[in-house]
C-alpha atoms as a PDB file:
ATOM      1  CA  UNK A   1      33.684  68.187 -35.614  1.00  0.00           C
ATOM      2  CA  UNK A   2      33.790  71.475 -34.113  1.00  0.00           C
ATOM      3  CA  UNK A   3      33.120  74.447 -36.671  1.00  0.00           C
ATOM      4  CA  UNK A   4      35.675  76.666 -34.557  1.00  0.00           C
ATOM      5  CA  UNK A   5      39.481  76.605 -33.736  1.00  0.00           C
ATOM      6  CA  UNK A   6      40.730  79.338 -31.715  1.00  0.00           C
ATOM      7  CA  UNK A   7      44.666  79.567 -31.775  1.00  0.00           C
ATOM      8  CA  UNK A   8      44.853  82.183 -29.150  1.00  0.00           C
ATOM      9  CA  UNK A   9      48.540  82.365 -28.201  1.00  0.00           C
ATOM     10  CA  UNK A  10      50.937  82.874 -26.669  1.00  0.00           C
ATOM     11  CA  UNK A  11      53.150  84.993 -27.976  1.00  0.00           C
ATOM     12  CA  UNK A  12      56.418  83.117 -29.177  1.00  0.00           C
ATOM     13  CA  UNK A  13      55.350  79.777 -29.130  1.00  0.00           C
ATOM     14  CA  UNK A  14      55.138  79.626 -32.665  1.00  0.00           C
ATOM     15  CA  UNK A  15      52.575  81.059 -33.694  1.00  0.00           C
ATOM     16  CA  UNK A  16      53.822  82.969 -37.001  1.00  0.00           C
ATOM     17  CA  UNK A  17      55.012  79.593 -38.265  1.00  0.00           C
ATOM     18  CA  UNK A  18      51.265  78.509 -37.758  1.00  0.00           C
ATOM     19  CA  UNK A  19      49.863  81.131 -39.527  1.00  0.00           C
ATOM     20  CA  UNK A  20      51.943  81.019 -42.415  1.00  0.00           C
ATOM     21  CA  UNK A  21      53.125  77.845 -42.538  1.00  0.00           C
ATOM     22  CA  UNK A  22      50.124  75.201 -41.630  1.00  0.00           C
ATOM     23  CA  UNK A  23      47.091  76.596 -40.788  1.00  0.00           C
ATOM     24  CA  UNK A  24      46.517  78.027 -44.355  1.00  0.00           C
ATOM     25  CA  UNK A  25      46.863  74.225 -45.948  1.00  0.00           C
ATOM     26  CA  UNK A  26      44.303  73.049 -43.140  1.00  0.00           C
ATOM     27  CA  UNK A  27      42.282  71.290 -46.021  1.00  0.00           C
ATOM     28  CA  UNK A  28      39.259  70.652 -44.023  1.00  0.00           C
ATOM     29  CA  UNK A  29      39.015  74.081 -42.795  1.00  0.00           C
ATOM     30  CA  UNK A  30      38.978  77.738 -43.076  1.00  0.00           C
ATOM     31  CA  UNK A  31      41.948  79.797 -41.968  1.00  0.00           C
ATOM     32  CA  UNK A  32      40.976  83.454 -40.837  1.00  0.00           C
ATOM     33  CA  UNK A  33      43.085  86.161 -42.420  1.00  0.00           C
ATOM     34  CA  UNK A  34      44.334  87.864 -39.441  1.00  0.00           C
ATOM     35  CA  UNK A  35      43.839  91.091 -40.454  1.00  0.00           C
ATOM     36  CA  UNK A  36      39.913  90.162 -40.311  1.00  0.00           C
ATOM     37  CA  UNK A  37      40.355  88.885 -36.570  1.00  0.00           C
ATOM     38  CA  UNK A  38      41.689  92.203 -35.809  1.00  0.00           C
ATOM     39  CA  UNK A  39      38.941  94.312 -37.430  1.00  0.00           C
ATOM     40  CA  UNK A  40      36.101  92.497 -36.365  1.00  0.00           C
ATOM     41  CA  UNK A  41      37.264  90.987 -32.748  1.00  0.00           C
ATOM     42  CA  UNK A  42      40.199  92.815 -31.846  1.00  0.00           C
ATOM     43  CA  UNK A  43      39.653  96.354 -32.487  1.00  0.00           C
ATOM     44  CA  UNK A  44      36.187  97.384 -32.328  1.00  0.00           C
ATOM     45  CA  UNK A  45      35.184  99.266 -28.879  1.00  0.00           C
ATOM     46  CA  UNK A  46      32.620  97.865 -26.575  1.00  0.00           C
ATOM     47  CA  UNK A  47      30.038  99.821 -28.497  1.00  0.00           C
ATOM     48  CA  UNK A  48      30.877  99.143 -31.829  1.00  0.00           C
ATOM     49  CA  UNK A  49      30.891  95.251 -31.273  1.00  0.00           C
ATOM     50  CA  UNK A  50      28.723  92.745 -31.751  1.00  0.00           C
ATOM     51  CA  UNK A  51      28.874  89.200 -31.202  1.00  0.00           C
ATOM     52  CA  UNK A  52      25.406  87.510 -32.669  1.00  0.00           C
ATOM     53  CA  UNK A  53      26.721  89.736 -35.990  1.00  0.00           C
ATOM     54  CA  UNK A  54      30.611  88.917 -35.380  1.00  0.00           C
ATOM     55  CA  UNK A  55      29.739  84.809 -35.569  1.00  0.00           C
ATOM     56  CA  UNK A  56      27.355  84.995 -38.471  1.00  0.00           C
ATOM     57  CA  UNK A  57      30.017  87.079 -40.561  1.00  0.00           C
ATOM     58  CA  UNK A  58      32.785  83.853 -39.135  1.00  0.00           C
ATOM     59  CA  UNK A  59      30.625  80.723 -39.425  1.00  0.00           C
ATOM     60  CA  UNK A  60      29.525  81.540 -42.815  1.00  0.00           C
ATOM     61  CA  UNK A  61      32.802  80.488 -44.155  1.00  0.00           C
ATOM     62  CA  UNK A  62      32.281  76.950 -42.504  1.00  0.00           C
ATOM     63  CA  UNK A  63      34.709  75.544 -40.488  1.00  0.00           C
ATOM     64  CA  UNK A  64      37.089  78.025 -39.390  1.00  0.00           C
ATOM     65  CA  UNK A  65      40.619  78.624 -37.516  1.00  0.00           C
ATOM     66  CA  UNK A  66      41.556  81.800 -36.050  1.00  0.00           C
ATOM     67  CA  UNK A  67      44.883  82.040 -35.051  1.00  0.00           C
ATOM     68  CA  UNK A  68      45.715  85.396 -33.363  1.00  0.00           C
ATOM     69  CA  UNK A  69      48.231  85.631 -30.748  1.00  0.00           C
ATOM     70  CA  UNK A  70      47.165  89.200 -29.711  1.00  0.00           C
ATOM     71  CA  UNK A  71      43.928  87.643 -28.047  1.00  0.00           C
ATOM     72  CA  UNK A  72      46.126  86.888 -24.872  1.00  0.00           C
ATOM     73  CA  UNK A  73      48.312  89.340 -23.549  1.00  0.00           C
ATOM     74  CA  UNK A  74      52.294  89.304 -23.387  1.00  0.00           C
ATOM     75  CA  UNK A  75      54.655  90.218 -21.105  1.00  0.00           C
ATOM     76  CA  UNK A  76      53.203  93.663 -21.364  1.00  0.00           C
ATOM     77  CA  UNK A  77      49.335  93.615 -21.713  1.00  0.00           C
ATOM     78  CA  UNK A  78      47.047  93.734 -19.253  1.00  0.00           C
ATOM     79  CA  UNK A  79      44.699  90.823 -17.985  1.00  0.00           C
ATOM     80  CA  UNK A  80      41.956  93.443 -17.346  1.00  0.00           C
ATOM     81  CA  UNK A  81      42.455  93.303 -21.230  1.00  0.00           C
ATOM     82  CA  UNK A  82      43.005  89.715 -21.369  1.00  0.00           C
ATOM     83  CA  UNK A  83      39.023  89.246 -19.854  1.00  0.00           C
ATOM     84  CA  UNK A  84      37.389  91.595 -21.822  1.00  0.00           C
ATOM     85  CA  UNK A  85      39.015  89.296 -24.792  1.00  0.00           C
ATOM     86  CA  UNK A  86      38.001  86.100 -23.399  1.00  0.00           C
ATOM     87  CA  UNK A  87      34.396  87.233 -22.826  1.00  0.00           C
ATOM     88  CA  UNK A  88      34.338  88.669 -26.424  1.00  0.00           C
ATOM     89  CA  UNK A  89      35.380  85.319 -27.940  1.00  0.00           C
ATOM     90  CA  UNK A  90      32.946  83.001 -25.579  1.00  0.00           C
ATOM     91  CA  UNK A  91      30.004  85.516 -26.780  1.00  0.00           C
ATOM     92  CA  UNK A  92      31.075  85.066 -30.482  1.00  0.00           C
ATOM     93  CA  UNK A  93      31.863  81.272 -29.957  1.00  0.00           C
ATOM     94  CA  UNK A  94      30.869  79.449 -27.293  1.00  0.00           C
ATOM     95  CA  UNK A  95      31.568  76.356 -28.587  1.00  0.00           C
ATOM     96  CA  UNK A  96      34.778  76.808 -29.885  1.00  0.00           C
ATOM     97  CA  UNK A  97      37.665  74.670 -29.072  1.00  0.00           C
ATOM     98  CA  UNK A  98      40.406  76.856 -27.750  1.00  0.00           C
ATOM     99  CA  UNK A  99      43.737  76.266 -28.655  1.00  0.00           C
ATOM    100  CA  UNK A 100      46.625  77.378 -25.782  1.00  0.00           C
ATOM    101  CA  UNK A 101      50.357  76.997 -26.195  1.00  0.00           C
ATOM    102  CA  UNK A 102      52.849  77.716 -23.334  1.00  0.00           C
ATOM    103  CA  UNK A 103      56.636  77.811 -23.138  1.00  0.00           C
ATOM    104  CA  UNK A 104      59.219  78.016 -20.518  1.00  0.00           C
ATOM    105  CA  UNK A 105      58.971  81.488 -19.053  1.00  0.00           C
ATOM    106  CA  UNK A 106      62.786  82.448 -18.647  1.00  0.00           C
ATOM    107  CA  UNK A 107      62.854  81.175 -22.377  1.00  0.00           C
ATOM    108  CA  UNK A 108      60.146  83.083 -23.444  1.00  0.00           C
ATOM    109  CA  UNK A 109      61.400  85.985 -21.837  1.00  0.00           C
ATOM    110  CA  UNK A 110      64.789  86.005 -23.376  1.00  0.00           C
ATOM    111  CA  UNK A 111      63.280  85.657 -27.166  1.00  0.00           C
ATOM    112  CA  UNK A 112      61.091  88.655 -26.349  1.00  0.00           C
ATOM    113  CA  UNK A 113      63.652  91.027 -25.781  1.00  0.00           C
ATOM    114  CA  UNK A 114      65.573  89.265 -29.028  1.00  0.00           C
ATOM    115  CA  UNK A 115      62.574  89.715 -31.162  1.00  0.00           C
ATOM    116  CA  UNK A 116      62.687  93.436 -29.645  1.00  0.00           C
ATOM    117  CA  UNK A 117      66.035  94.362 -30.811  1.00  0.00           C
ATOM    118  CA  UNK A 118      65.724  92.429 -34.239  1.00  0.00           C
ATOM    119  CA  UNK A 119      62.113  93.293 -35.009  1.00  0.00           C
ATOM    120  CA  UNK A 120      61.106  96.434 -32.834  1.00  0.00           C
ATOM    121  CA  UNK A 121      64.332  99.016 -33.321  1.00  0.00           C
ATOM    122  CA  UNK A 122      64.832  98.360 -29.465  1.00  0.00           C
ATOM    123  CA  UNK A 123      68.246 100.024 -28.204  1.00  0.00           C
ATOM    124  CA  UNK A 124      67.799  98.995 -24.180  1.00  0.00           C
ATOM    125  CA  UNK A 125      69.970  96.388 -22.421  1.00  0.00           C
ATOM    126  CA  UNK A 126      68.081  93.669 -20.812  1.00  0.00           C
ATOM    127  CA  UNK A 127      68.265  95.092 -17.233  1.00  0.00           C
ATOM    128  CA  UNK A 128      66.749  98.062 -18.559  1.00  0.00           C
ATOM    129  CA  UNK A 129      63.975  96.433 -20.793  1.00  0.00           C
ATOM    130  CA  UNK A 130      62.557  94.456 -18.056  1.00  0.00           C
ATOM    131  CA  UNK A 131      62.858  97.322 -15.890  1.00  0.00           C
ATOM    132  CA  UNK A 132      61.196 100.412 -17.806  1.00  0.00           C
ATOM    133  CA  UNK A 133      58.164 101.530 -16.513  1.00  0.00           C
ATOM    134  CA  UNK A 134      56.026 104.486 -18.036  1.00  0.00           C
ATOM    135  CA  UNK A 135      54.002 106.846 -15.718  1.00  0.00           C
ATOM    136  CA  UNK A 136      50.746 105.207 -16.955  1.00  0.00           C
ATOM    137  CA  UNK A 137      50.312 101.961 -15.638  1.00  0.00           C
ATOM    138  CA  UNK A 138      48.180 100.489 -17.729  1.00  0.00           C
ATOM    139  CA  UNK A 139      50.802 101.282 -20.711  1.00  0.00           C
ATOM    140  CA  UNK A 140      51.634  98.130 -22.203  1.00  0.00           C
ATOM    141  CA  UNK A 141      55.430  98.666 -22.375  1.00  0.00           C
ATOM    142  CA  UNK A 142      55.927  98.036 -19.116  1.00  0.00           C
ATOM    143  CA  UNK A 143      56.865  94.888 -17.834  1.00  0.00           C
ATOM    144  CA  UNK A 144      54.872  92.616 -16.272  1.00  0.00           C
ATOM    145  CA  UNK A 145      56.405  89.241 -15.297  1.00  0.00           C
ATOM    146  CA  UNK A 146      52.796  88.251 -13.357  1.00  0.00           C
ATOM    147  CA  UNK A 147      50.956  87.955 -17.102  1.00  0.00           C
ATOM    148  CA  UNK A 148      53.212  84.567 -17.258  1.00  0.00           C
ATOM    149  CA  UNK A 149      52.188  83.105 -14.265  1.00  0.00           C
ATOM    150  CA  UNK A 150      50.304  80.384 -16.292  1.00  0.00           C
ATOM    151  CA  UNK A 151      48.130  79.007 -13.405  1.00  0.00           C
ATOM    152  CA  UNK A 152      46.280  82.396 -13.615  1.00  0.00           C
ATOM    153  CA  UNK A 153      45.739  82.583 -16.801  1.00  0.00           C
ATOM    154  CA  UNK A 154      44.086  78.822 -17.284  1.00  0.00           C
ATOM    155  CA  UNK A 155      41.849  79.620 -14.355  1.00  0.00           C
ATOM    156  CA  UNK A 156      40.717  82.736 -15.803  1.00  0.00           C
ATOM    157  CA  UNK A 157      40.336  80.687 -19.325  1.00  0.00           C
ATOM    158  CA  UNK A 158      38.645  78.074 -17.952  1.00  0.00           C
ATOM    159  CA  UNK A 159      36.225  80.289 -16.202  1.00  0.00           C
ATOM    160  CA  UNK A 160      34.684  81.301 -19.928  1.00  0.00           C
ATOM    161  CA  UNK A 161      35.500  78.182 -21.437  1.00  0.00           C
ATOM    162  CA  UNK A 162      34.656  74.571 -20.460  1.00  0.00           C
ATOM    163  CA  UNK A 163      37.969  72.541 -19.836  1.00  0.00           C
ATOM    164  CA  UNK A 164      37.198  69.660 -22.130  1.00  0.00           C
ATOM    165  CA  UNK A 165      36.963  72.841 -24.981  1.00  0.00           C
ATOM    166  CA  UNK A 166      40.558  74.179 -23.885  1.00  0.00           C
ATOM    167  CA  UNK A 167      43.196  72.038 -25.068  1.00  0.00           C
ATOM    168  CA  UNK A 168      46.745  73.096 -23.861  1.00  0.00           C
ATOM    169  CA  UNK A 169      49.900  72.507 -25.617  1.00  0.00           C
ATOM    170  CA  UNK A 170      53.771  73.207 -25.340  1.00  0.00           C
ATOM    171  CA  UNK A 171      56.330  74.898 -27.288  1.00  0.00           C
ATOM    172  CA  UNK A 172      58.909  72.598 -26.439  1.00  0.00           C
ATOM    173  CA  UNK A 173      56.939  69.350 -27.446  1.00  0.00           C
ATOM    174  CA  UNK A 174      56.494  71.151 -30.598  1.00  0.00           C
ATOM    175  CA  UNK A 175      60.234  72.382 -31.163  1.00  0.00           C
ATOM    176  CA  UNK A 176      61.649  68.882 -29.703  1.00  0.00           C
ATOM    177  CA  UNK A 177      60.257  67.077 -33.339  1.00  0.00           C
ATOM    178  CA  UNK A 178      57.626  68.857 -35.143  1.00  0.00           C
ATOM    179  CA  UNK A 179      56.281  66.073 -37.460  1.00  0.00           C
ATOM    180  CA  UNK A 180      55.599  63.991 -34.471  1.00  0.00           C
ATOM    181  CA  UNK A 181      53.875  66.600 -32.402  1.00  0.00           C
ATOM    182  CA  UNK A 182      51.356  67.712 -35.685  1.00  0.00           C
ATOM    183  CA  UNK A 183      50.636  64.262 -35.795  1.00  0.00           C
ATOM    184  CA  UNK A 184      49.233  63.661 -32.707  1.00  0.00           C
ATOM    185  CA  UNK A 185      48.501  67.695 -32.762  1.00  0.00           C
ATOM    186  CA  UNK A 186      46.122  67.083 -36.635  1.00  0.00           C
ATOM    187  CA  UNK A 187      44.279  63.661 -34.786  1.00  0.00           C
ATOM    188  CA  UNK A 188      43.347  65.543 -31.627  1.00  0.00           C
ATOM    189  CA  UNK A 189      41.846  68.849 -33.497  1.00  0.00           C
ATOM    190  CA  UNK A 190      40.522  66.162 -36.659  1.00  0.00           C
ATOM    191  CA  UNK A 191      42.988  68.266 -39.166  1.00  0.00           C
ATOM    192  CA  UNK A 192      43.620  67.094 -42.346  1.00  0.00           C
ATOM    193  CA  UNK A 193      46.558  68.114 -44.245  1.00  0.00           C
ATOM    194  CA  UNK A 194      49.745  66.621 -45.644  1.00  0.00           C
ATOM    195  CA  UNK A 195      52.498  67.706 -43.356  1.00  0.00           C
ATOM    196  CA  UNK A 196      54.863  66.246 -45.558  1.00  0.00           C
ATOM    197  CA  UNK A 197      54.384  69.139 -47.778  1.00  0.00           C
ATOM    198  CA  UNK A 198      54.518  71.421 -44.901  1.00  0.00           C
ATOM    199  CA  UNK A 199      58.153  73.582 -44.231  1.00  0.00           C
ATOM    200  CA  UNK A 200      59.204  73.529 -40.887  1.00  0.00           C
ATOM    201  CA  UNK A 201      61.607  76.588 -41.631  1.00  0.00           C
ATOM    202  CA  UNK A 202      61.177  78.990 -37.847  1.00  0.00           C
ATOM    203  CA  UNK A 203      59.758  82.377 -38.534  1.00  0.00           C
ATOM    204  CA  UNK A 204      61.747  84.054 -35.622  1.00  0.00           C
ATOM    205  CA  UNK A 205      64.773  82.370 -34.853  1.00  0.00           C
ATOM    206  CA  UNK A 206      66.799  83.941 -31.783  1.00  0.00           C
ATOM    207  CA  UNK A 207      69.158  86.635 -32.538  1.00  0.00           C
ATOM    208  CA  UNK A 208      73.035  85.411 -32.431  1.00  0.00           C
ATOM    209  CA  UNK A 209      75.184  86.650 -29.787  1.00  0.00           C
ATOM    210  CA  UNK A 210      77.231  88.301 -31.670  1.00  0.00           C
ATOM    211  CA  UNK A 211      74.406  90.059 -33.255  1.00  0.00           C
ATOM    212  CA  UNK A 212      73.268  91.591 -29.897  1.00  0.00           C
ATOM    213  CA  UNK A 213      75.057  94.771 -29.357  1.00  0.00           C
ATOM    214  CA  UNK A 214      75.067  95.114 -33.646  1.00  0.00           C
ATOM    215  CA  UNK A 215      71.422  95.560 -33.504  1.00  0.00           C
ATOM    216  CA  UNK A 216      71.317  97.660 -30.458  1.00  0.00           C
ATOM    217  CA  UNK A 217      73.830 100.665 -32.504  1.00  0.00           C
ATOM    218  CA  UNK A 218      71.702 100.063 -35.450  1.00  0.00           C
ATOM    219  CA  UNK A 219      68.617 100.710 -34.008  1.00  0.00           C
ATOM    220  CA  UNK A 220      69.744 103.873 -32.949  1.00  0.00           C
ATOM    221  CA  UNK A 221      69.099 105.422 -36.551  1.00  0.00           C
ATOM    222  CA  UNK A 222      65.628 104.018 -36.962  1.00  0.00           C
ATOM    223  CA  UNK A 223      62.788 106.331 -36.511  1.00  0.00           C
ATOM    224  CA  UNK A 224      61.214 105.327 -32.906  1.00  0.00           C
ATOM    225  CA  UNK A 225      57.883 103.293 -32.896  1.00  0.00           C
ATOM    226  CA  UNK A 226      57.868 102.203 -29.465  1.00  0.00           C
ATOM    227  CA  UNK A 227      58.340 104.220 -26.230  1.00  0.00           C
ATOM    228  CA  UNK A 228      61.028 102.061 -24.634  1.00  0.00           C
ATOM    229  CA  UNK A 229      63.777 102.945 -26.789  1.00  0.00           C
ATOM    230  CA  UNK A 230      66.748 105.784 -27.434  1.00  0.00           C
ATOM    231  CA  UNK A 231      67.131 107.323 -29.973  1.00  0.00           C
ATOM    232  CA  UNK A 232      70.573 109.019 -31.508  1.00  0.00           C
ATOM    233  CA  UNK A 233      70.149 110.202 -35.239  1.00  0.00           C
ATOM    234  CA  UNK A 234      66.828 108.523 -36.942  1.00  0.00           C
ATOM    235  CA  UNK A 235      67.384 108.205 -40.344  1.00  0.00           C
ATOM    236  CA  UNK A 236      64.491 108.469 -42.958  1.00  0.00           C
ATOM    237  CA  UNK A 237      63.438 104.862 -44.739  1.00  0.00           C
ATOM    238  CA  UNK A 238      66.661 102.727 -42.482  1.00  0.00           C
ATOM    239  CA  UNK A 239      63.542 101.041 -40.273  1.00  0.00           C
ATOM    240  CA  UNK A 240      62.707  98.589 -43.260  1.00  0.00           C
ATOM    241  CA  UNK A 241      66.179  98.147 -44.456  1.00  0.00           C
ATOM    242  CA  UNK A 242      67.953  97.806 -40.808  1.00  0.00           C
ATOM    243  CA  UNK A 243      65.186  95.361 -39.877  1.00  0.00           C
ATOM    244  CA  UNK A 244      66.171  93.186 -43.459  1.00  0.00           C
ATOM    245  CA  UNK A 245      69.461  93.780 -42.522  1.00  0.00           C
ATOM    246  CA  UNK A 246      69.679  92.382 -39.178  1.00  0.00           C
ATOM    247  CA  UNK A 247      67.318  89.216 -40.213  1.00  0.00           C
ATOM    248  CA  UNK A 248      69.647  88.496 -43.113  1.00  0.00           C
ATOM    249  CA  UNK A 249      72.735  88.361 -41.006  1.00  0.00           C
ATOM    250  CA  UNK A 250      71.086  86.232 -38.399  1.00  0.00           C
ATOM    251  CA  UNK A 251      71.628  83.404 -40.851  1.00  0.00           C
ATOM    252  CA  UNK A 252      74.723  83.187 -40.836  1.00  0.00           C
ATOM    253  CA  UNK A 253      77.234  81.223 -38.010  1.00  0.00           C
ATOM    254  CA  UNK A 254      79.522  84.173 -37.951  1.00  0.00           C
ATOM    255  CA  UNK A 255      78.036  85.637 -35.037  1.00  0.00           C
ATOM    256  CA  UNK A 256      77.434  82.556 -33.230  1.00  0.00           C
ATOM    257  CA  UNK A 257      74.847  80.661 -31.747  1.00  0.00           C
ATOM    258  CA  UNK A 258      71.400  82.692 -30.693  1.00  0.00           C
ATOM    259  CA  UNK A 259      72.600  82.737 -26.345  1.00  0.00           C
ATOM    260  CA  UNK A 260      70.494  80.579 -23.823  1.00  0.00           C
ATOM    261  CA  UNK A 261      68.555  82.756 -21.638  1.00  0.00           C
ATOM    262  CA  UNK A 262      70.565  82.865 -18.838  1.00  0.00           C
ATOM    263  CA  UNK A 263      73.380  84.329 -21.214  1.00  0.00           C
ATOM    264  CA  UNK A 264      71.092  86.985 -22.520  1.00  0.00           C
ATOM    265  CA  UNK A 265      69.350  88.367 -19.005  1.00  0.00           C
ATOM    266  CA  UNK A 266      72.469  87.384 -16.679  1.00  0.00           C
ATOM    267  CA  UNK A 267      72.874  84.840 -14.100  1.00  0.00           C
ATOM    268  CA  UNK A 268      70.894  87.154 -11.192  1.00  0.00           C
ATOM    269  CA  UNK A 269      68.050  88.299 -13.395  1.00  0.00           C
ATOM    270  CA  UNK A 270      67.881  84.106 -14.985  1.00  0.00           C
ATOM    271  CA  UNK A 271      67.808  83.413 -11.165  1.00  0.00           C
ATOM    272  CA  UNK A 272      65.139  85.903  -9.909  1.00  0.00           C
ATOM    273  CA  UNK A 273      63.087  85.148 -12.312  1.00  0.00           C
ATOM    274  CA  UNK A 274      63.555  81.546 -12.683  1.00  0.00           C
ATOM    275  CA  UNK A 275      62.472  81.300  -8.993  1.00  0.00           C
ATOM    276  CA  UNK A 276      59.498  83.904  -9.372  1.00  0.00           C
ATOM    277  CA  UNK A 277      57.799  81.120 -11.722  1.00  0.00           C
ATOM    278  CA  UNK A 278      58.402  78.237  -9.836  1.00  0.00           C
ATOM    279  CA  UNK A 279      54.813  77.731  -7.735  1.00  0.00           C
ATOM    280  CA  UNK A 280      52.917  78.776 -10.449  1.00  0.00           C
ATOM    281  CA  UNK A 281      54.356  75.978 -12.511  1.00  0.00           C
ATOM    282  CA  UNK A 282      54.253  73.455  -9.481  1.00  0.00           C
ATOM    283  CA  UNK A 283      50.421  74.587 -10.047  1.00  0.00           C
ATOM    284  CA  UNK A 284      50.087  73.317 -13.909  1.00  0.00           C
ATOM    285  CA  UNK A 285      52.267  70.026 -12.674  1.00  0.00           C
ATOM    286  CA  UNK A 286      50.284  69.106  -9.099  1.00  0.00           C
ATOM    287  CA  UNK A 287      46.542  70.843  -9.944  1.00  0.00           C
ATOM    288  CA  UNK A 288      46.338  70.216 -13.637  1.00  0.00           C
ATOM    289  CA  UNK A 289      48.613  67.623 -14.543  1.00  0.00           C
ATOM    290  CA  UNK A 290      50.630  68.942 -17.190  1.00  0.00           C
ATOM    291  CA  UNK A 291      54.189  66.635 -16.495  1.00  0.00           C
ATOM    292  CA  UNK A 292      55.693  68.678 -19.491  1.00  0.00           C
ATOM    293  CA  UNK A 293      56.854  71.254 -16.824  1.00  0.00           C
ATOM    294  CA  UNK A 294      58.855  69.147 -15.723  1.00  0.00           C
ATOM    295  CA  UNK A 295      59.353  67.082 -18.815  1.00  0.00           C
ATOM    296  CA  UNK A 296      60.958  70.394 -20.621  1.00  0.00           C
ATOM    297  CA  UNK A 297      62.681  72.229 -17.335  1.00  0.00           C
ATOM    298  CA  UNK A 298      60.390  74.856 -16.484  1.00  0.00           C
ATOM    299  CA  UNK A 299      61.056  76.428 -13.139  1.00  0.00           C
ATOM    300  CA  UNK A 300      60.080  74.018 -10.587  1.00  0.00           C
END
């Protein structure tokens, strides 16, 4: 039994519902708070941190699971950033088994920029989110379609981390029926729990069509905290009650179903970028045998 799990990503695969869902009722091990990931692994400067002290304050608590989907980057990081992570963690835990999941990148793309408008205050329309770019180019608002090229990012995992310690899964496989997939998910990392008690409610569910241009008028009365936004009249305490607002009516059929991607980013963006992914996912289906590409429609 390994005495580390690290959930590292990526972002919108699921990992919310993992934190607060299933990982916490992990009865044979530890789940990290996250806020302790991020003050011990994620935050300190290369000065201030230290990895022979960072694993003795973890591995006290036994067997333990981070889950932290800020130690890969999105759309937007950086994968200077994304090393300096992955070196951190293999320092800290070299044995740890490394836990990866993927997801179709047009899909991925298009629940980003609905988790911006419901969740962030953004205002932008998609041709405009993808294509903002600050004057410092290692901001991470800007967008930065090579960070999903997954064939890069398992060869620069597996150059820390031993392939046998990296196990990859995908989002789809999960989605598709979720009692299955922690099944054979709770067997392969030796979890116990009893996922019949577990609720398989999503954590960020799509925005609904309809909801689209509502959130993007709302948004433009909330105070800004990101750069790639407009603003028109903020108005004091409506971030927290907008944000409830729009997350409340997203429940409801009224406003239809949350849009496919191609809907959301338009049939010459879907296209661009649909064939932008393709040889990088030819890579995870020909080099590293991962048939779920194909299984789940990724670009191909």
């Amino acid at each position: 039994m390994n005495k580390v799990i690290l959930h590292i990503g990526l972002h919108k695969t699921g990992t919310t519902w993992f934190q607060k869902r299933f990982y916490p009722f992990v009865e044979n091990a530890v789940y990290v708070d996250r806020q302790l990931v991020r003050d011990k692994i994620l935050l300190p400067d290369i000065f201030d941190f230290n990895s022979v002290e960072t694993a003795v304050f973890f591995c006290n608590q036994g067997r333990i699971i981070i889950c932290e989907e800020d130690l890969t980057t999105g759309i937007r990081g950086n994968l200077f950033v994304q090393e300096g992570l992955l070196k951190r963690l293999k320092s800290t835990f070299p044995d740890a088994i490394v836990v990866l999941f993927l997801r179709n990148q047009v899909e991925k793309i298009a629940s980003t920029y609905c988790y911006y408008l419901k969740n962030n205050g953004g205002t932008f329309g998609f041709n405009r989110f993808i294509g903002y770019k600050h004057d410092n180019p290692y901001n991470n608002f800007n967008f930065k379609p090579q960070n999903l090229l997954y064939h890069n990012l398992l060869e620069l995992l597996y150059s820390y981390f031993d392939k046998e310690k990296v196990q990859v899964f995908f989002y789809e496989d999960f989605s598709h029926d979720n009692t299955a997939f922690l099944r054979k998910y709770c067997t392969l990392l030796d979890l116990k729990i009893n996922t019949g008690k577990i609720s398989f409610k999503r954590e960020n569910e799509r925005l609904r069509k309809g909801l689209i241009p509502v959130a993007r008028f709302l948004n433009l009365f909330t105070r800004p905290s990101i750069h790639h936004r407009s603003v028109l009249l903020p108005i004091p305490g409506w971030n927290r009650v907008n944000k409830r607002l729009l997350n409340g009516l997203n429940k409801y059929g009224l406003f239809g179903d949350p849009p496919p991607a191609i809907e959301i980013m338009g049939k010459k963006n879907y296209d661009k970028l649909f064939n932008y992914f393709r040889e990088s996912n030819r890579i995870l289906l020909e080099k590293y045998g991962f048939r779920e590409v194909e299984k789940f429609g990724y670009p191909l």
